[in-house]
C-alpha atoms as a PDB file:
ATOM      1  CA  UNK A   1      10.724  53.381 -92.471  1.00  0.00           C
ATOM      2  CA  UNK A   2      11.451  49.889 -91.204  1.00  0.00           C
ATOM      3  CA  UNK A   3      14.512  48.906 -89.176  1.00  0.00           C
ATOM      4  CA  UNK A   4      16.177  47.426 -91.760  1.00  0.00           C
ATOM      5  CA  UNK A   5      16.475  50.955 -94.081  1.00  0.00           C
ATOM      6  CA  UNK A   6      18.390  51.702 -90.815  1.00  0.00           C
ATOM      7  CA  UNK A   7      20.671  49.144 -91.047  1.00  0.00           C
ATOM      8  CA  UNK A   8      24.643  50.472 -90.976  1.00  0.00           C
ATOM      9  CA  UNK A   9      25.097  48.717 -94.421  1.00  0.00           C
ATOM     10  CA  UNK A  10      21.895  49.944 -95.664  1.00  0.00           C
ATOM     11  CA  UNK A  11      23.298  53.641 -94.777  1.00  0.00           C
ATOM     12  CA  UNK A  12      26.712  52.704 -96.165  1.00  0.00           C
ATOM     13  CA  UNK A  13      25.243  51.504 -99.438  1.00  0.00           C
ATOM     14  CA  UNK A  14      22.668  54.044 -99.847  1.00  0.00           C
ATOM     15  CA  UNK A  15      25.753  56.721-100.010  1.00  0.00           C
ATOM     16  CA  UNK A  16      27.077  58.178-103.528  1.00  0.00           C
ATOM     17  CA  UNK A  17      30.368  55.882-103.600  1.00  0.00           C
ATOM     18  CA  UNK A  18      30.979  52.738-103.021  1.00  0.00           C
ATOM     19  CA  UNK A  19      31.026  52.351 -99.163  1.00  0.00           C
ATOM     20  CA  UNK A  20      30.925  49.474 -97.031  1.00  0.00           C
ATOM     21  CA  UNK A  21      30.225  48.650 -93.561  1.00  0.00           C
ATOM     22  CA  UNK A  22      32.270  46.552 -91.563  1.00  0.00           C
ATOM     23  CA  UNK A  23      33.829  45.523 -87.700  1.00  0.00           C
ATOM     24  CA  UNK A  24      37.351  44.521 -86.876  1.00  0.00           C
ATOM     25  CA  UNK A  25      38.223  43.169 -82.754  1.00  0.00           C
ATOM     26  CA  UNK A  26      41.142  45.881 -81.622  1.00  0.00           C
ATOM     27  CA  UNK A  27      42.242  46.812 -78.257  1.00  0.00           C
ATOM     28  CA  UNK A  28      39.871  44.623 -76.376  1.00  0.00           C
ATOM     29  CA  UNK A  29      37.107  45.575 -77.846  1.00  0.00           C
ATOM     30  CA  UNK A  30      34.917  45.655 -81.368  1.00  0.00           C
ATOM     31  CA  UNK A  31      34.475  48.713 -83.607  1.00  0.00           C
ATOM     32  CA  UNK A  32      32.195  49.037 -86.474  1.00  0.00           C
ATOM     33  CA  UNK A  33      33.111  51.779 -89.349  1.00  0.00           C
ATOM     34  CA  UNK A  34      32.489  52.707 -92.899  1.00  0.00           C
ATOM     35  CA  UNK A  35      35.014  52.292 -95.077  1.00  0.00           C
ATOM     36  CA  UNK A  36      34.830  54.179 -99.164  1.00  0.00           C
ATOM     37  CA  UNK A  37      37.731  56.178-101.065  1.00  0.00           C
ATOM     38  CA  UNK A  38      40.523  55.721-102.677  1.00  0.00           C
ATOM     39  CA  UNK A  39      41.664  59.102-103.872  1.00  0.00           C
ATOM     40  CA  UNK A  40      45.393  60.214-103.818  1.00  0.00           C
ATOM     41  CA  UNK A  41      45.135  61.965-100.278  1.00  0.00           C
ATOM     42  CA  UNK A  42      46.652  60.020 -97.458  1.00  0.00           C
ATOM     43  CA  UNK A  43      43.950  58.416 -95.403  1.00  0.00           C
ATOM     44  CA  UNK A  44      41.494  60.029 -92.717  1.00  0.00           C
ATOM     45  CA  UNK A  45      39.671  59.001 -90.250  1.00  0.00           C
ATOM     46  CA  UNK A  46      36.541  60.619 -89.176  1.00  0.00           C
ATOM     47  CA  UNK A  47      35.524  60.428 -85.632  1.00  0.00           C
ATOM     48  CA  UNK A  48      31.708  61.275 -84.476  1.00  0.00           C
ATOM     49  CA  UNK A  49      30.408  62.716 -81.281  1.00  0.00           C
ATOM     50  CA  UNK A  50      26.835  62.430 -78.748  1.00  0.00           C
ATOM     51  CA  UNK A  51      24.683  61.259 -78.942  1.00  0.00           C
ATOM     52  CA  UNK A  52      25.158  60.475 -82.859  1.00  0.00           C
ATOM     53  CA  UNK A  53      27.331  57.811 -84.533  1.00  0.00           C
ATOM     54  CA  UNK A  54      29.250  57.858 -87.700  1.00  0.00           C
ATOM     55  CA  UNK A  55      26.056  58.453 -90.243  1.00  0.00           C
ATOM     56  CA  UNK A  56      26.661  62.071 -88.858  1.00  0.00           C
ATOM     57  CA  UNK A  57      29.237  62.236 -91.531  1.00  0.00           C
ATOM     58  CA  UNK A  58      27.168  61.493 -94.402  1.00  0.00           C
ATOM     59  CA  UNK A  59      27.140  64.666 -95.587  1.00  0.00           C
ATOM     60  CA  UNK A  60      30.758  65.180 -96.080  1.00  0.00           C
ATOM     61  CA  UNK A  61      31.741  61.253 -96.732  1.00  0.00           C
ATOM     62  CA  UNK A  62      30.924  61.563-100.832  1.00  0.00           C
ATOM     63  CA  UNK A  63      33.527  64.316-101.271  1.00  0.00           C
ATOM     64  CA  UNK A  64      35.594  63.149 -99.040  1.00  0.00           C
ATOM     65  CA  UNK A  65      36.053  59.670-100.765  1.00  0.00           C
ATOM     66  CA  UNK A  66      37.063  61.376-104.291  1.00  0.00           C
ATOM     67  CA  UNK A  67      40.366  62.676-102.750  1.00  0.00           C
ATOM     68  CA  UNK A  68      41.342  60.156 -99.630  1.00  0.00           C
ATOM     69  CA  UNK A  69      40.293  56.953 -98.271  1.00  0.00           C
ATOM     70  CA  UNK A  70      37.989  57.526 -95.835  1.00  0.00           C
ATOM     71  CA  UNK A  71      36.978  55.610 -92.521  1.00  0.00           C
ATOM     72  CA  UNK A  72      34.038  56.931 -90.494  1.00  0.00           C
ATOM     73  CA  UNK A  73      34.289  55.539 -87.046  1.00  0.00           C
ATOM     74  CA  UNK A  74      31.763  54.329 -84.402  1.00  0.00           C
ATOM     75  CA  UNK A  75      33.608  54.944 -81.101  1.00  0.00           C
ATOM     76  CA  UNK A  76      33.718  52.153 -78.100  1.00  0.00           C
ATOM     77  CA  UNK A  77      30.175  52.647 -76.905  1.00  0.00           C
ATOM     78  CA  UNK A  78      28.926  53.917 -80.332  1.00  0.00           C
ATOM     79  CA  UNK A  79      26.292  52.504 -82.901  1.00  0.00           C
ATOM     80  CA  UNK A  80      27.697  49.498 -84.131  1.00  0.00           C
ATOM     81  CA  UNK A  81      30.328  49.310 -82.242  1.00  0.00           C
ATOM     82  CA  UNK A  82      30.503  47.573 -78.781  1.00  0.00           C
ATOM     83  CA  UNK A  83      29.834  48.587 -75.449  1.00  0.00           C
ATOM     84  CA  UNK A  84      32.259  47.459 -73.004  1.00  0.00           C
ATOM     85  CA  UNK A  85      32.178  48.235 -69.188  1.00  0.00           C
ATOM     86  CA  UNK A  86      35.199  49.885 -68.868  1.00  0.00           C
ATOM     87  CA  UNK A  87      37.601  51.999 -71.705  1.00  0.00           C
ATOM     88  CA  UNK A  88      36.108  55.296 -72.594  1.00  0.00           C
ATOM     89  CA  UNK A  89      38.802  57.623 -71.047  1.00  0.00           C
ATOM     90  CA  UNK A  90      40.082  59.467 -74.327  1.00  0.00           C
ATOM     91  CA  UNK A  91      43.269  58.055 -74.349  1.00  0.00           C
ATOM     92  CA  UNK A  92      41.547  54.314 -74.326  1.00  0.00           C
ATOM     93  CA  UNK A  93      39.304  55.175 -76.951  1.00  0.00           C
ATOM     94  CA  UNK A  94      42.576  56.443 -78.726  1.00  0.00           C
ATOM     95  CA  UNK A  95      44.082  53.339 -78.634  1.00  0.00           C
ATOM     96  CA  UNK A  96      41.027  51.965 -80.017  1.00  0.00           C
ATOM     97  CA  UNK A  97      41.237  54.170 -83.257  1.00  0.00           C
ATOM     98  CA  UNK A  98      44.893  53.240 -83.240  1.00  0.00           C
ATOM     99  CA  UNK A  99      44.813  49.666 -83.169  1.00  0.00           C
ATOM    100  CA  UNK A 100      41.718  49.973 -86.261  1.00  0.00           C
ATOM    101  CA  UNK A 101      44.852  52.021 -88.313  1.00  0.00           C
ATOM    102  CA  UNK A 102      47.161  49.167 -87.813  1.00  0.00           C
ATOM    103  CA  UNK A 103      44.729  46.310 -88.514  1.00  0.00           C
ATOM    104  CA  UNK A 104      43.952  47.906 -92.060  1.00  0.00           C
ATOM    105  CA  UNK A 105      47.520  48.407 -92.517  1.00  0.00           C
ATOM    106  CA  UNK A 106      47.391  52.299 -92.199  1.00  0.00           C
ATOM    107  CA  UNK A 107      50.325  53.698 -91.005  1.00  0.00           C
ATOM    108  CA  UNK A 108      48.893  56.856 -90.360  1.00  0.00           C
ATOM    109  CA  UNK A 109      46.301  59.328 -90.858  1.00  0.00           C
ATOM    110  CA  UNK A 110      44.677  62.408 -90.348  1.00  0.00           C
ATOM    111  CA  UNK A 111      42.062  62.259 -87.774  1.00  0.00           C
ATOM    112  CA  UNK A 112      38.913  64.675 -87.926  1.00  0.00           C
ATOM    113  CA  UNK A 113      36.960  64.468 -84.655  1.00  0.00           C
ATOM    114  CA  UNK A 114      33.379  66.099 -83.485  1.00  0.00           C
ATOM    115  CA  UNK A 115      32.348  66.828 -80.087  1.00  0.00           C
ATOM    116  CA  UNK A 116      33.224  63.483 -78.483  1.00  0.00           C
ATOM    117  CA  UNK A 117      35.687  62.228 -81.586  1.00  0.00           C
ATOM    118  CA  UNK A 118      37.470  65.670 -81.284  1.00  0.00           C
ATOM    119  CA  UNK A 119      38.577  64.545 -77.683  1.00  0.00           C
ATOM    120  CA  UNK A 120      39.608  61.021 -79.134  1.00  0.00           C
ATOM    121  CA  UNK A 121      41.380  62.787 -82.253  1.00  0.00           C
ATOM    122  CA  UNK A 122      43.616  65.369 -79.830  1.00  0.00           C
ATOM    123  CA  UNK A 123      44.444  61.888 -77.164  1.00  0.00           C
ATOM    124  CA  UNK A 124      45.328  59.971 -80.727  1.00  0.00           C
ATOM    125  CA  UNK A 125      47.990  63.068 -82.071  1.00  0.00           C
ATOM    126  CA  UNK A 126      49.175  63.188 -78.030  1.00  0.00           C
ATOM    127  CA  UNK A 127      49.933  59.626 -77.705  1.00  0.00           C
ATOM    128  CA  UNK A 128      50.211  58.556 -81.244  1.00  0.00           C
ATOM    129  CA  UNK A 129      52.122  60.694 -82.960  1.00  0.00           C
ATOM    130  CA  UNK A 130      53.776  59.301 -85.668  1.00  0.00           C
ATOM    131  CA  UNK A 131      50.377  57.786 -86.750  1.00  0.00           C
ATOM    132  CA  UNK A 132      48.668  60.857 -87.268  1.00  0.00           C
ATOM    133  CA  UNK A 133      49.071  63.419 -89.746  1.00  0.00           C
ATOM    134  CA  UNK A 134      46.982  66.273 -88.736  1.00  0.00           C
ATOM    135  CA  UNK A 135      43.908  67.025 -86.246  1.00  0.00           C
ATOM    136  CA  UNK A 136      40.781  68.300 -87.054  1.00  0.00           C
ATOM    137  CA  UNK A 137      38.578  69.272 -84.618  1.00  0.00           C
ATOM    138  CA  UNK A 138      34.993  70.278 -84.624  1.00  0.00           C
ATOM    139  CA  UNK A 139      33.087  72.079 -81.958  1.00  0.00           C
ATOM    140  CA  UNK A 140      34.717  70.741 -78.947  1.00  0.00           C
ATOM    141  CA  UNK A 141      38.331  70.494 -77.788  1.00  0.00           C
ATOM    142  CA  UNK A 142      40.053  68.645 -75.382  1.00  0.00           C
ATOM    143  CA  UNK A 143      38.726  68.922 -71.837  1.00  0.00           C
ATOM    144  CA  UNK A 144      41.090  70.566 -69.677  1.00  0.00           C
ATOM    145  CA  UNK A 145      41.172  72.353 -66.057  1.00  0.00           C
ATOM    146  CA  UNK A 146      39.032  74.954 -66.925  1.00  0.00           C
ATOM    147  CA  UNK A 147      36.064  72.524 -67.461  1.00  0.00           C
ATOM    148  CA  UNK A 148      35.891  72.034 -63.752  1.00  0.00           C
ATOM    149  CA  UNK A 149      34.446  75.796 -63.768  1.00  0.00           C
ATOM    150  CA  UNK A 150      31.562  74.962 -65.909  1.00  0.00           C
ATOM    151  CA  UNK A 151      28.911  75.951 -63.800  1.00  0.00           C
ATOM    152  CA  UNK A 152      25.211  74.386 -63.449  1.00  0.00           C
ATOM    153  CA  UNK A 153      23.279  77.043 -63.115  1.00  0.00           C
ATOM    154  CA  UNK A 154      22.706  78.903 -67.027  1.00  0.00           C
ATOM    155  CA  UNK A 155      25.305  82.450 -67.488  1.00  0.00           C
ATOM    156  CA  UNK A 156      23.800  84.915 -69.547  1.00  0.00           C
ATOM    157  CA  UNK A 157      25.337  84.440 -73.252  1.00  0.00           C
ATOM    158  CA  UNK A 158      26.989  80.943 -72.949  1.00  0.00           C
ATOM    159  CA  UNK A 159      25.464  77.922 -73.406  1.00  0.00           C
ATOM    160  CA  UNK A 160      23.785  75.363 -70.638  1.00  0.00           C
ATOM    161  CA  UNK A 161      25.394  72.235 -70.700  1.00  0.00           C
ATOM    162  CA  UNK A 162      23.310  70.468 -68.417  1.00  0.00           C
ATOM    163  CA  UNK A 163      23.307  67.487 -69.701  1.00  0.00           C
ATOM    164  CA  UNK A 164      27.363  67.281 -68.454  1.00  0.00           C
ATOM    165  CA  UNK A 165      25.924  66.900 -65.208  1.00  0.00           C
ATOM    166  CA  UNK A 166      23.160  64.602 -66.550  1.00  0.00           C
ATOM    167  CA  UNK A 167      25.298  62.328 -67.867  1.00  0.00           C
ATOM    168  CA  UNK A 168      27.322  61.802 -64.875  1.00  0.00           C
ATOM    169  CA  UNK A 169      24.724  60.301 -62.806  1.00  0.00           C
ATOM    170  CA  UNK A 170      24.867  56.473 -62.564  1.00  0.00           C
ATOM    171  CA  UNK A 171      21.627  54.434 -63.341  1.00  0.00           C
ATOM    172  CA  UNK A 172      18.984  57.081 -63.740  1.00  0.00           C
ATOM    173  CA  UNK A 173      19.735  58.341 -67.429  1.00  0.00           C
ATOM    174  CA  UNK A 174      19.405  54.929 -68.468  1.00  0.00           C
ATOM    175  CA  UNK A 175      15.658  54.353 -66.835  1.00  0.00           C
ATOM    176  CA  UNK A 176      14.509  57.515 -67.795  1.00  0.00           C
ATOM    177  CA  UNK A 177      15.710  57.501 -71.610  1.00  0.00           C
ATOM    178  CA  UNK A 178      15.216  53.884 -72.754  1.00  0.00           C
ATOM    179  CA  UNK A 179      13.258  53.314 -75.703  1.00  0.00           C
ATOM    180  CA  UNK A 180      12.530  57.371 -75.689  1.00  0.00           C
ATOM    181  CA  UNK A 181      15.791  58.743 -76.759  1.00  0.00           C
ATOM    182  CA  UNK A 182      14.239  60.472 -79.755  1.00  0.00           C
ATOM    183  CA  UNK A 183      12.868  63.097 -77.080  1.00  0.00           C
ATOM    184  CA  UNK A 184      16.456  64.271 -75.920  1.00  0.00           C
ATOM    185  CA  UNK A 185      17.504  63.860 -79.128  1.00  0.00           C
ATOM    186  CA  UNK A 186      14.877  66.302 -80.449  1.00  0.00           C
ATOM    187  CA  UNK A 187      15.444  68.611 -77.570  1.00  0.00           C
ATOM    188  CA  UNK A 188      19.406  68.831 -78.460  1.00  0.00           C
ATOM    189  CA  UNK A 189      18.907  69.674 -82.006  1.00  0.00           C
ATOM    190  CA  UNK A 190      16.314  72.141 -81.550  1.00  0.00           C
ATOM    191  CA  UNK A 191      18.636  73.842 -79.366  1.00  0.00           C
ATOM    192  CA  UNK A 192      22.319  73.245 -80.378  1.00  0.00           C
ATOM    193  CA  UNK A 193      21.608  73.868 -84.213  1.00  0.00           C
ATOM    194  CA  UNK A 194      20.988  77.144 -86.098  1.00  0.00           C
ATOM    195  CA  UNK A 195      18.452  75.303 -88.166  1.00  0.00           C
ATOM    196  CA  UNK A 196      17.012  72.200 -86.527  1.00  0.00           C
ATOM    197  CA  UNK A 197      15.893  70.545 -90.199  1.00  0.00           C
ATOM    198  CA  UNK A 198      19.334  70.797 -90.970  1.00  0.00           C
ATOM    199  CA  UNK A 199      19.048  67.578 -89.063  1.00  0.00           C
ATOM    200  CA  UNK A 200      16.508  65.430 -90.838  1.00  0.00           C
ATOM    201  CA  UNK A 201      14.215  62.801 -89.648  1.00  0.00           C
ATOM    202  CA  UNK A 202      16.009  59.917 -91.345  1.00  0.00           C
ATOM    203  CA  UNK A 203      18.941  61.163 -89.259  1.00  0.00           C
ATOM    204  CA  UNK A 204      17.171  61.028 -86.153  1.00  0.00           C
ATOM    205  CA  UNK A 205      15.668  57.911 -86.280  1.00  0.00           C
ATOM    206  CA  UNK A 206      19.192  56.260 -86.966  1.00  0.00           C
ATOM    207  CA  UNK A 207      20.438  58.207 -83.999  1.00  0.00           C
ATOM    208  CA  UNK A 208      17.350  56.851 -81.720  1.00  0.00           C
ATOM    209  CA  UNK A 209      17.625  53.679 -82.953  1.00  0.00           C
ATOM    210  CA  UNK A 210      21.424  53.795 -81.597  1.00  0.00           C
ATOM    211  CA  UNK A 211      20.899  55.100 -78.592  1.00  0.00           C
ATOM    212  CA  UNK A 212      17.094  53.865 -77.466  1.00  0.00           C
ATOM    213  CA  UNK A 213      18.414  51.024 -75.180  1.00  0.00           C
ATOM    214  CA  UNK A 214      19.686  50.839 -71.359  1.00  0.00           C
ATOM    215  CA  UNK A 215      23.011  49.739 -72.375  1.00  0.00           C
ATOM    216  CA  UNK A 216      23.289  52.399 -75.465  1.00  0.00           C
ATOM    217  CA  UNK A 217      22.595  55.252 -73.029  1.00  0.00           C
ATOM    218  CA  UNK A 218      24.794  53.960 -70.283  1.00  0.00           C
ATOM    219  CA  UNK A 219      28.060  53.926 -72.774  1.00  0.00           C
ATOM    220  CA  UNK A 220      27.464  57.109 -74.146  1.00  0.00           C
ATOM    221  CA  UNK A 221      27.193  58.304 -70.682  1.00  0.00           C
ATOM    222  CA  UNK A 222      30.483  56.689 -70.017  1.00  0.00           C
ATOM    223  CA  UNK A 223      32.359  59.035 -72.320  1.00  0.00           C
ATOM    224  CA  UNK A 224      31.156  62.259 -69.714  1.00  0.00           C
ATOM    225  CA  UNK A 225      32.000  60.288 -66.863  1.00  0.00           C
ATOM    226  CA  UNK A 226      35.572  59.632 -67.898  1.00  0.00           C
ATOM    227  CA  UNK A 227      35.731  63.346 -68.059  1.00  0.00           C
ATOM    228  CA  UNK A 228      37.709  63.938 -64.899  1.00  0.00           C
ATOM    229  CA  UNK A 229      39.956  61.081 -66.155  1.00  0.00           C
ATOM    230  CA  UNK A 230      40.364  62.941 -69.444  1.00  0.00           C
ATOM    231  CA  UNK A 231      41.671  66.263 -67.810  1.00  0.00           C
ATOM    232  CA  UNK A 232      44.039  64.827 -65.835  1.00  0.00           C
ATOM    233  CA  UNK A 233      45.564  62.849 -68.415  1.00  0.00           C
ATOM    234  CA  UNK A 234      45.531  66.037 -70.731  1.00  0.00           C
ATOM    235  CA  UNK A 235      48.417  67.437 -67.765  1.00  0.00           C
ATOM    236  CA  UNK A 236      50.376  64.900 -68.968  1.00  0.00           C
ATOM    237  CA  UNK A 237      50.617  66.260 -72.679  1.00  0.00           C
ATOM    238  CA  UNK A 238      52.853  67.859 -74.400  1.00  0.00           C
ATOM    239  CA  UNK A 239      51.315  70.359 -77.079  1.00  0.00           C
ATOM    240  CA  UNK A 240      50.723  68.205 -79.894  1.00  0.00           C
ATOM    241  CA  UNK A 241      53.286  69.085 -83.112  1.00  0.00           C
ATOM    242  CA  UNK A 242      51.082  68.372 -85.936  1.00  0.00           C
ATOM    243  CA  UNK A 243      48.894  70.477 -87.916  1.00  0.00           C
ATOM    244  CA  UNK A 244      45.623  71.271 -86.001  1.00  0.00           C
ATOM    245  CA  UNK A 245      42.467  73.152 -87.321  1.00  0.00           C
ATOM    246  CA  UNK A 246      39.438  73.785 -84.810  1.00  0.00           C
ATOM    247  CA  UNK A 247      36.195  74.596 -86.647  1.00  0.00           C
ATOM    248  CA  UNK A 248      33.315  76.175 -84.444  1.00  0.00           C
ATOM    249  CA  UNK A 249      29.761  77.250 -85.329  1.00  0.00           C
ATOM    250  CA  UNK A 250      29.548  81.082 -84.963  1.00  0.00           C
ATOM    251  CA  UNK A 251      26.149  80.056 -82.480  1.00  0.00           C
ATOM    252  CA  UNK A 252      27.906  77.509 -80.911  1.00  0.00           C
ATOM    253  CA  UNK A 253      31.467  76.981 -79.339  1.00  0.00           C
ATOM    254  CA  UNK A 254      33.907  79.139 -81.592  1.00  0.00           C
ATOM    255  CA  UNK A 255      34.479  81.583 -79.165  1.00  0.00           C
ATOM    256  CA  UNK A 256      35.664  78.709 -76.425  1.00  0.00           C
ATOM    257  CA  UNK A 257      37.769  77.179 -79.262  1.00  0.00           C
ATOM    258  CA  UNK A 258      39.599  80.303 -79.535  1.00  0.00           C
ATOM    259  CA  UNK A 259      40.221  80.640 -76.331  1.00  0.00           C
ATOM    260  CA  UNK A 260      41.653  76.889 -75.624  1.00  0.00           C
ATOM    261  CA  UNK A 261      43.120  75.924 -78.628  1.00  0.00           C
ATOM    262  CA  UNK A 262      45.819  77.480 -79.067  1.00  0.00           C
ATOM    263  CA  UNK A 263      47.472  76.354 -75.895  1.00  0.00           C
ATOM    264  CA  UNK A 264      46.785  72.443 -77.243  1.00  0.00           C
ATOM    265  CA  UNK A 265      49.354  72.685 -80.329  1.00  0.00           C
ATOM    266  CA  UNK A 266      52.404  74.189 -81.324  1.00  0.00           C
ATOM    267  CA  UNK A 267      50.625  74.823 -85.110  1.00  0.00           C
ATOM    268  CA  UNK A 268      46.794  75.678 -84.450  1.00  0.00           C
ATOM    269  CA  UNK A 269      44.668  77.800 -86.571  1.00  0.00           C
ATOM    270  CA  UNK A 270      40.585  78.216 -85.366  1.00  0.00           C
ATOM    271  CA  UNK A 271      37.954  79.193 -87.990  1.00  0.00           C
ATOM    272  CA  UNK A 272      34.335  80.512 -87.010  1.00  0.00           C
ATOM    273  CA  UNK A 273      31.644  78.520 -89.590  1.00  0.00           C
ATOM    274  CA  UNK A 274      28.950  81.093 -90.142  1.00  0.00           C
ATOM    275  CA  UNK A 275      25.246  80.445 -89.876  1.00  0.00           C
ATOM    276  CA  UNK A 276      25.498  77.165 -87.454  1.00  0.00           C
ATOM    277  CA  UNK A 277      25.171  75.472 -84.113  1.00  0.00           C
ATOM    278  CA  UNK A 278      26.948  72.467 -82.665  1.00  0.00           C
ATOM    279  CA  UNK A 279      26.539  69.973 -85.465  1.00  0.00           C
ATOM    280  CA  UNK A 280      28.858  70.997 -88.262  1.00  0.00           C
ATOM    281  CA  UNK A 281      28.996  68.646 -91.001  1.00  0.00           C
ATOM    282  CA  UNK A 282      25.173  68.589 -91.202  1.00  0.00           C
ATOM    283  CA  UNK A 283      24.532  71.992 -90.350  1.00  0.00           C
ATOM    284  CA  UNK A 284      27.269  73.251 -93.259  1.00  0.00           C
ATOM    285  CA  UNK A 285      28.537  70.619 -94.678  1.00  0.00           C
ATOM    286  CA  UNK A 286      30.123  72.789 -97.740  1.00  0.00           C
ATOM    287  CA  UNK A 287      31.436  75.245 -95.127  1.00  0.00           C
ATOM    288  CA  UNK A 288      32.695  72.431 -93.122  1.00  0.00           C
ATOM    289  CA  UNK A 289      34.371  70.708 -96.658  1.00  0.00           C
ATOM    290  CA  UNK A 290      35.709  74.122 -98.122  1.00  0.00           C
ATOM    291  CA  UNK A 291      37.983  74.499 -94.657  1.00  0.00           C
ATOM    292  CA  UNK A 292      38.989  70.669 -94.380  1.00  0.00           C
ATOM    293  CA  UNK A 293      39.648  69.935 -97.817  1.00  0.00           C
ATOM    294  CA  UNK A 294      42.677  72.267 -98.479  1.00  0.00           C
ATOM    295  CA  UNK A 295      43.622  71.361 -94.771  1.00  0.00           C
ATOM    296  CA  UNK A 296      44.485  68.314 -95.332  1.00  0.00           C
ATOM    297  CA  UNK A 297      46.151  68.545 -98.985  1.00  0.00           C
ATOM    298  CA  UNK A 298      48.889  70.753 -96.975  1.00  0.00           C
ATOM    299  CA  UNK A 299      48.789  68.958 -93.392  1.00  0.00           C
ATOM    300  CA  UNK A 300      51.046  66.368 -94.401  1.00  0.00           C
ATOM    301  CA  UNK A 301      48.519  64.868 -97.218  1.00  0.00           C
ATOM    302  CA  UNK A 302      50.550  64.043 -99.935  1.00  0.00           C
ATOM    303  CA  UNK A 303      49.924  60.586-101.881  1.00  0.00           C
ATOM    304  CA  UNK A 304      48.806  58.016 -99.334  1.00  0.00           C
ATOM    305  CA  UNK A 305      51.359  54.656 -99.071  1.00  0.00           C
ATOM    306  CA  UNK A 306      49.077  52.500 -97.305  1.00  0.00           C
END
């Protein structure tokens, strides 16, 4: 598989549709995403999470495209995009994804966010508001107070986030994960996912190529380290007023969805996706579609104007 097969417009092109890759300078910064669609929906946005970029959508992107326009995201730091020193506090990264909607003439959206994304797609409907139509998260909400509690050491039945602490450290991640990034990556999906070869080896490879460099692991880092950042800001929110759906993997972080989300919107509905880990849309990507589809026909979906 050479380099090239990885290519973002390779990817794009080798997807049923006609998508395309491009980059547009916003905000202070450059952002690459995939653009396909043109369905009657109103547009969406989808917005990936670590340590993967926006191919992590290619399950879902096909169907997607027959019913809205569709842009799949590479956040500050991500893939294509750049990698700036400073910015990746959620509410940045926000304005980032906001600035993309206005330089494609978008008025607004819905935004669908994983793990990373879902923190960028809550700060968007808290300090955006009339540019985005519903929220979608998957996996992951907002980080709030209680993730200060998150302990180091493993608890019996929860999950070990280690790599939150990890990630904060300055300098070492990067010397110890350059040019072998594949080996975390492997690690991670071997124990976030319900079935590890839901998560092929093309997929892989395009997430190690992302990632294998200083700089790559450095900015992903960047979005844990803004962390503290992100929970303070989240004090500062009102309960955001659009639609919101959580998705969690029943082996994953549906239980901690349940718990959080409903204090994060004022119309919130959590759904447990059966038979998977972390990484929904490639894990179940029908399961992930059947929920999100009908979502978003009655979240303020009706014929898009821009």
């Amino acid at each position: 598989m050479s380099p090239h097969d990885l290519s973002d417009a390779a990817l794009a092109a080798s997807l049923d549709g006609a998508f395309t890759s491009a980059h547009a300078d916003v905000n202070g910064t450059r952002l690459h995403y995939v653009e396909g669609g043109s369905g009657p929906g109103a547009p969406v946005v989808l917005l990936g999470g670590w340590p993967q970029t926006w191919w992590q959508w290619h399950k879902v992107l096909p169907e997607l495209a027959r019913h809205h326009r569709v842009l799949a995201v590479d956040l500050r730091g991500m893939g294509g995009s750049a990698k700036p020193e400073t910015g990746y506090d959620k509410r940045t990264m926000a304005a980032d994804v906001h600035a993309l909607l206005g330089r494609l003439g978008i008025a607004s959206a819905h935004l669908v966010g994983h793990d990373i994304g879902a923190m960028v797609a809550h700060a968007h409907a808290a300090n955006h508001p009339e540019a985005t139509r519903s929220v979608t998260l998957l996996d992951v909400s907002h980080p709030d107070d209680g993730w200060a509690e998150l302990t180091l050491l493993p608890q019996d039945g929860r999950r070990h986030l280690w790599w939150f602490a990890f990630n904060q450290v300055h300098g070492l991640p990067e010397a110890l994960l350059a040019g072998r990034y594949r080996l975390l990556l492997d690690w991670l999906f071997t124990h976030g996912a319900a079935d590890p070869d839901r998560i092929d080896a093309r997929s892989r490879a395009v997430y190690a190529r992302a990632y294998d460099s200083a700089e790559a692991v450095r900015a992903g880092n960047d979005w844990y380290r803004a962390f503290p950042q992100d929970v303070a800001d989240l004090r500062t929110y009102d309960p955001v007023t659009v639609p919101l759906l959580a998705l969690g993997g029943d082996r994953s972080n549906y239980e901690a969805l349940r718990a959080a989300v409903p204090a994060h919107g004022t119309d919130t509905r959590v759904v447990r996706i059966d038979d998977c880990g972390h990484y929904l849309p490639e894990e179940q990507p029908e399961a992930v579609l059947a929920e999100l589809l009908p979502f978003l026909r009655t979240a303020g979906g009706g014929p898009a104007r821009n």
